[in-house]
Protein backbone atom coordinates (compact mmCIF):
# COMPACT_ATOMS: atom_id res chain seq x y z
CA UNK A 1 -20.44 19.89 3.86
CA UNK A 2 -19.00 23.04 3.95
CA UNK A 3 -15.68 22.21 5.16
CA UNK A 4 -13.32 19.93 3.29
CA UNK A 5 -13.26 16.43 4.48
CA UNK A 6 -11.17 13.50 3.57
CA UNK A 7 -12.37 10.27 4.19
CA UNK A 8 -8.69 7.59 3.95
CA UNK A 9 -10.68 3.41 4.05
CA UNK A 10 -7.83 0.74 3.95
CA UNK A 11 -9.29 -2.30 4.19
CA UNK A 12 -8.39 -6.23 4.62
CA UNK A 13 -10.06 -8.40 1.74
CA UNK A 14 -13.68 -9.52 2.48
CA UNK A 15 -14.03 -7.42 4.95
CA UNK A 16 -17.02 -5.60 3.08
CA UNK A 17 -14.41 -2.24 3.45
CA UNK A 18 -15.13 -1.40 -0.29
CA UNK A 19 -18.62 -1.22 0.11
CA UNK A 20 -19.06 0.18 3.15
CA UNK A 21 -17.14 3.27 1.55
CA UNK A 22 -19.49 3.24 -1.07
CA UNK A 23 -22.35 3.62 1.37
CA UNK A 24 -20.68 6.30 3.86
CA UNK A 25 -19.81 8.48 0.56
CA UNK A 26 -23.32 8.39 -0.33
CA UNK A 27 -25.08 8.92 2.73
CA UNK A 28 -22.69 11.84 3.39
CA UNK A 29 -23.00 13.01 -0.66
CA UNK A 30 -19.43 12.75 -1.13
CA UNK A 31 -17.67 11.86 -3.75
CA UNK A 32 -16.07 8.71 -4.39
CA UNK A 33 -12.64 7.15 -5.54
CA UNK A 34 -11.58 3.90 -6.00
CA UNK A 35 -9.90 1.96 -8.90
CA UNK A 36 -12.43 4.28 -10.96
CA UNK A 37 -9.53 7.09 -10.51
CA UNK A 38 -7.74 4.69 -13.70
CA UNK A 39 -10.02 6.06 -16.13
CA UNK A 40 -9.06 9.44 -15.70
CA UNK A 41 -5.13 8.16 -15.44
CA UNK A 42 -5.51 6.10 -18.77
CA UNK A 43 -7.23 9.18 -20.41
CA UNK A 44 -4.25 11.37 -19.20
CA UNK A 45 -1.81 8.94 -20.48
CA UNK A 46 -3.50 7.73 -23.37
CA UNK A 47 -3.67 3.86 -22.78
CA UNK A 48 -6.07 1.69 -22.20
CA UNK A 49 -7.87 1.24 -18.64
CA UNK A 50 -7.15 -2.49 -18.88
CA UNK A 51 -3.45 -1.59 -19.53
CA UNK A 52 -3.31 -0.26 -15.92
CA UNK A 53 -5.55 -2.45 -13.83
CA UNK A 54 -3.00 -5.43 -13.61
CA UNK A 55 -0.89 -3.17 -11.93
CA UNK A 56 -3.23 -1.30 -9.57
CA UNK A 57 -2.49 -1.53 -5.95
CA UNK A 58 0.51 -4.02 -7.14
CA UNK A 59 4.16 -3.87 -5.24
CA UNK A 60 7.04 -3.78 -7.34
CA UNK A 61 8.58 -6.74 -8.88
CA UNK A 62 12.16 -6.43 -7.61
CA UNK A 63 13.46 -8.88 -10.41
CA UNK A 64 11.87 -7.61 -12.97
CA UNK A 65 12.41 -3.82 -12.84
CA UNK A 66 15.03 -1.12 -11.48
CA UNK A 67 15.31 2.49 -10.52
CA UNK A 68 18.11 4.89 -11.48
CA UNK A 69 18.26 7.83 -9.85
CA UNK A 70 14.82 9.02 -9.57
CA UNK A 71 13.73 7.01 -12.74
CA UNK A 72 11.77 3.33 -12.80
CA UNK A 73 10.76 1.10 -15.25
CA UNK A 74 8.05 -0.36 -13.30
CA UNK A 75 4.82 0.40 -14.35
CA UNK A 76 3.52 -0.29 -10.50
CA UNK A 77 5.63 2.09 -9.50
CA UNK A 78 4.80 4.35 -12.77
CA UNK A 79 0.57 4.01 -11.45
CA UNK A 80 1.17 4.54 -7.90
CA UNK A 81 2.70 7.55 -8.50
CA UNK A 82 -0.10 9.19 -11.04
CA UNK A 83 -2.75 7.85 -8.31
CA UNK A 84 -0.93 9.36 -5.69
CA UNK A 85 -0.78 12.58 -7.46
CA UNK A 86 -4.65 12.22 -8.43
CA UNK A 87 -5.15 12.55 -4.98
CA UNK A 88 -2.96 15.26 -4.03
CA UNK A 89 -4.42 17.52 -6.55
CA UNK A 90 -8.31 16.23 -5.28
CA UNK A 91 -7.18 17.32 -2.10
CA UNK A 92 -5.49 20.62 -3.39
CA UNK A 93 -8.69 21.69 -5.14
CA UNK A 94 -10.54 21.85 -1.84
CA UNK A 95 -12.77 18.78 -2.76
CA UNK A 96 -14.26 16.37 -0.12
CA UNK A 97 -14.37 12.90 -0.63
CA UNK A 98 -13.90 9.20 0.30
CA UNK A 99 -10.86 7.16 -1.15
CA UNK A 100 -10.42 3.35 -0.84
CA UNK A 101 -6.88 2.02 -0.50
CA UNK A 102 -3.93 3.49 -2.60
CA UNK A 103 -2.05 4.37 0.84
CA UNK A 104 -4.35 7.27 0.93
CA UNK A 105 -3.72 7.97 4.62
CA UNK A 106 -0.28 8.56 4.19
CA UNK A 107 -0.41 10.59 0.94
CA UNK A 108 -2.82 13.05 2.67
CA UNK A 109 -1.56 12.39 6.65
CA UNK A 110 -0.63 16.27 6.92
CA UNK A 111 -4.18 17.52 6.13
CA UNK A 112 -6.27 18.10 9.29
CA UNK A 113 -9.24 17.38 7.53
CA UNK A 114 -8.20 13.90 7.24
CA UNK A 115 -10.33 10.73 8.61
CA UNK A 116 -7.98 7.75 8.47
CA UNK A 117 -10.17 4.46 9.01
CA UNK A 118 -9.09 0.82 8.56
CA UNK A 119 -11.36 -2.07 8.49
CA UNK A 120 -10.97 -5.82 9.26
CA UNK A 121 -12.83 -8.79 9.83
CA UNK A 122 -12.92 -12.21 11.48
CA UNK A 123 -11.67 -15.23 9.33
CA UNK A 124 -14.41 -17.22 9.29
CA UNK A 125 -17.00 -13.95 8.52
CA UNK A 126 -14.57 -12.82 5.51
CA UNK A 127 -13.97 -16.42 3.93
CA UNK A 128 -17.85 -16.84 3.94
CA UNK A 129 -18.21 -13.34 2.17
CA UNK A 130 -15.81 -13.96 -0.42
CA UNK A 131 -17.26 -17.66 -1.28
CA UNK A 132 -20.41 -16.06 -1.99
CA UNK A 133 -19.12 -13.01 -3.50
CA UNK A 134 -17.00 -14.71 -6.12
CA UNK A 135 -19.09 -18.09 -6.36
CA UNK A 136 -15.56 -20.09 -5.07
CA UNK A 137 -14.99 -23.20 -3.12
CA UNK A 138 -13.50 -22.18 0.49
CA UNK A 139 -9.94 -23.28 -0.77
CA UNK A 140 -9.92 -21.18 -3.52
CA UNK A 141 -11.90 -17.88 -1.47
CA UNK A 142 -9.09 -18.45 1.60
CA UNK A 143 -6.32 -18.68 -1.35
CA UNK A 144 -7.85 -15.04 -2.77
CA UNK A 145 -7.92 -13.63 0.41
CA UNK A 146 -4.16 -14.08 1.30
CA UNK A 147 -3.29 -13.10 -2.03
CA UNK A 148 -4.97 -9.85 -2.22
CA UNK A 149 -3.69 -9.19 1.74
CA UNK A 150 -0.37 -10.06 0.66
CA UNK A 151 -0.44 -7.79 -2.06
CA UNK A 152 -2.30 -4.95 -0.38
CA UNK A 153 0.81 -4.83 2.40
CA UNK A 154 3.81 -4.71 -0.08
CA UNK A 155 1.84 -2.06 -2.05
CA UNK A 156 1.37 -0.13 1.40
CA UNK A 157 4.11 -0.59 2.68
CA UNK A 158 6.68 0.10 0.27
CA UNK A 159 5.16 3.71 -0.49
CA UNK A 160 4.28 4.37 3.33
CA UNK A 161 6.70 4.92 6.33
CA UNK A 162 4.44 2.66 8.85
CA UNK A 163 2.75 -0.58 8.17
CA UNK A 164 -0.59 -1.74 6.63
CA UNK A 165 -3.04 -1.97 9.20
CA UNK A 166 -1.29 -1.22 12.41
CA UNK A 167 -3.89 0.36 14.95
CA UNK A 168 -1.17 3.11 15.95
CA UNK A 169 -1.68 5.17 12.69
CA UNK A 170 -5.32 5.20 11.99
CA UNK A 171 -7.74 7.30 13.34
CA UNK A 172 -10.17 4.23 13.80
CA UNK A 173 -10.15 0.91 13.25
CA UNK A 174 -12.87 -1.43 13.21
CA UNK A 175 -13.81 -4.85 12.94
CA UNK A 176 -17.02 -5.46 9.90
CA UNK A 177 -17.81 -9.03 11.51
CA UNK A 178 -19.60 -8.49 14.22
CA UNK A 179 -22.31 -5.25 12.80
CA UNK A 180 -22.39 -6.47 9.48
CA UNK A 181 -21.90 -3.90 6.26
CA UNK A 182 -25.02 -1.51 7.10
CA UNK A 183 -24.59 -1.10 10.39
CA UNK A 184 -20.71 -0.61 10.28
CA UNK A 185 -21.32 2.32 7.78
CA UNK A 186 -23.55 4.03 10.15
CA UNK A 187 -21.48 3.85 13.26
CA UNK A 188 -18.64 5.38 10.94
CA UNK A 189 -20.74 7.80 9.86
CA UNK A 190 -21.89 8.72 13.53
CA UNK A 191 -18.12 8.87 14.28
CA UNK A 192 -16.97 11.25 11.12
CA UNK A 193 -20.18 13.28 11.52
CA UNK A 194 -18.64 14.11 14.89
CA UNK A 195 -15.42 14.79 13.96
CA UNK A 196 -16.58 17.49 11.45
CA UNK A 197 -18.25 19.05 14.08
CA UNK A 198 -14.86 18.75 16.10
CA UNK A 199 -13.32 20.91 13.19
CA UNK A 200 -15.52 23.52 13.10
């Protein structure tokens, strides 16, 4: 691809969103970040990955930490802050790619190269997925579901001016269920292979 493209996924738990941007980035031959972009974060700040991870995609714990000024203690405010710069300078250098979460859509919403897509799924379809997925008993696979969720929208929307997952701010948004993982990739691709073309 000649022009830049950014590729934003938010994506509801079980929804398959995660993989689905792992497919689109490699049928397109982009590259791809997800929690992966820690490594590079740890490496910078000379921790341990497995330092950061707890607090990856976390909200902050009000209780727990405060801000002065422009200053916080919290180290899931600390993260979200080196991610978010992570992908400003990805952007900056001109790279394409595909980025899971980390309120992507809003850290890059005034590039025009931008593809903001969000992905759901029915209930029943996600639960099943998960139970599977994570070898759990459907009261403990609905119980990780609405945990993740719940954490996924404080993360979003403390750092973002709109809320997780409302229609009105993505470019697309698309329900897994119904296609399944394969064939939801390729009608995304379809869709962002036309709106390169649109760009050029």
């Amino acid at each position: 691809m000649a022009k830049q493209t950014m590729i934003s996924i938010s994506r509801e738990f079980g929804s398959g969103g995660h993989e689905i941007a792992e497919k689109i980035a490699e049928n397109l031959g982009l590259k791809f970040y997800d929690r992966s972009m820690l490594d590079a974060i740890a490496n910078k700040l000379n921790v341990k990955v497995e330092v950061l991870e707890k607090y990856d995609e976390a909200p902050r714990n009000f209780l727990m930490t405060r801000r002065v000024g422009g200053h916080t203690n919290s180290m899931a405010e600390i993260l979200a802050e080196y991610q978010f710069d992570f992908i400003r300078d990805k952007a900056a250098s001109g790279e394409s790619f595909v980025i899971v979460g980390r309120c992507s859509e809003t850290v890059l919403k005034n590039y025009d190269c931008l593809i903001s897509i969000f992905i759901n799924g029915d209930k029943d379809h996600k639960l099943a997925r998960v139970k599977e997925k994570y070898q759990l008993s459907e009261q403990e696979a609905l119980a990780k579901m609405l945990r993740h969720d719940k954490k996924r929208k404080m993360y979003h929307n403390r750092h973002s001016d709109y809320k997780w997952g409302d229609s009105r701010y993505y470019d697309l948004c698309i329900n897994s269920s119904p296609l399944g993982v394969d064939k939801t990739a390729h009608v995304l691709e379809c869709y962002i292979k036309d709106r390169i073309a649109a760009m050029e």
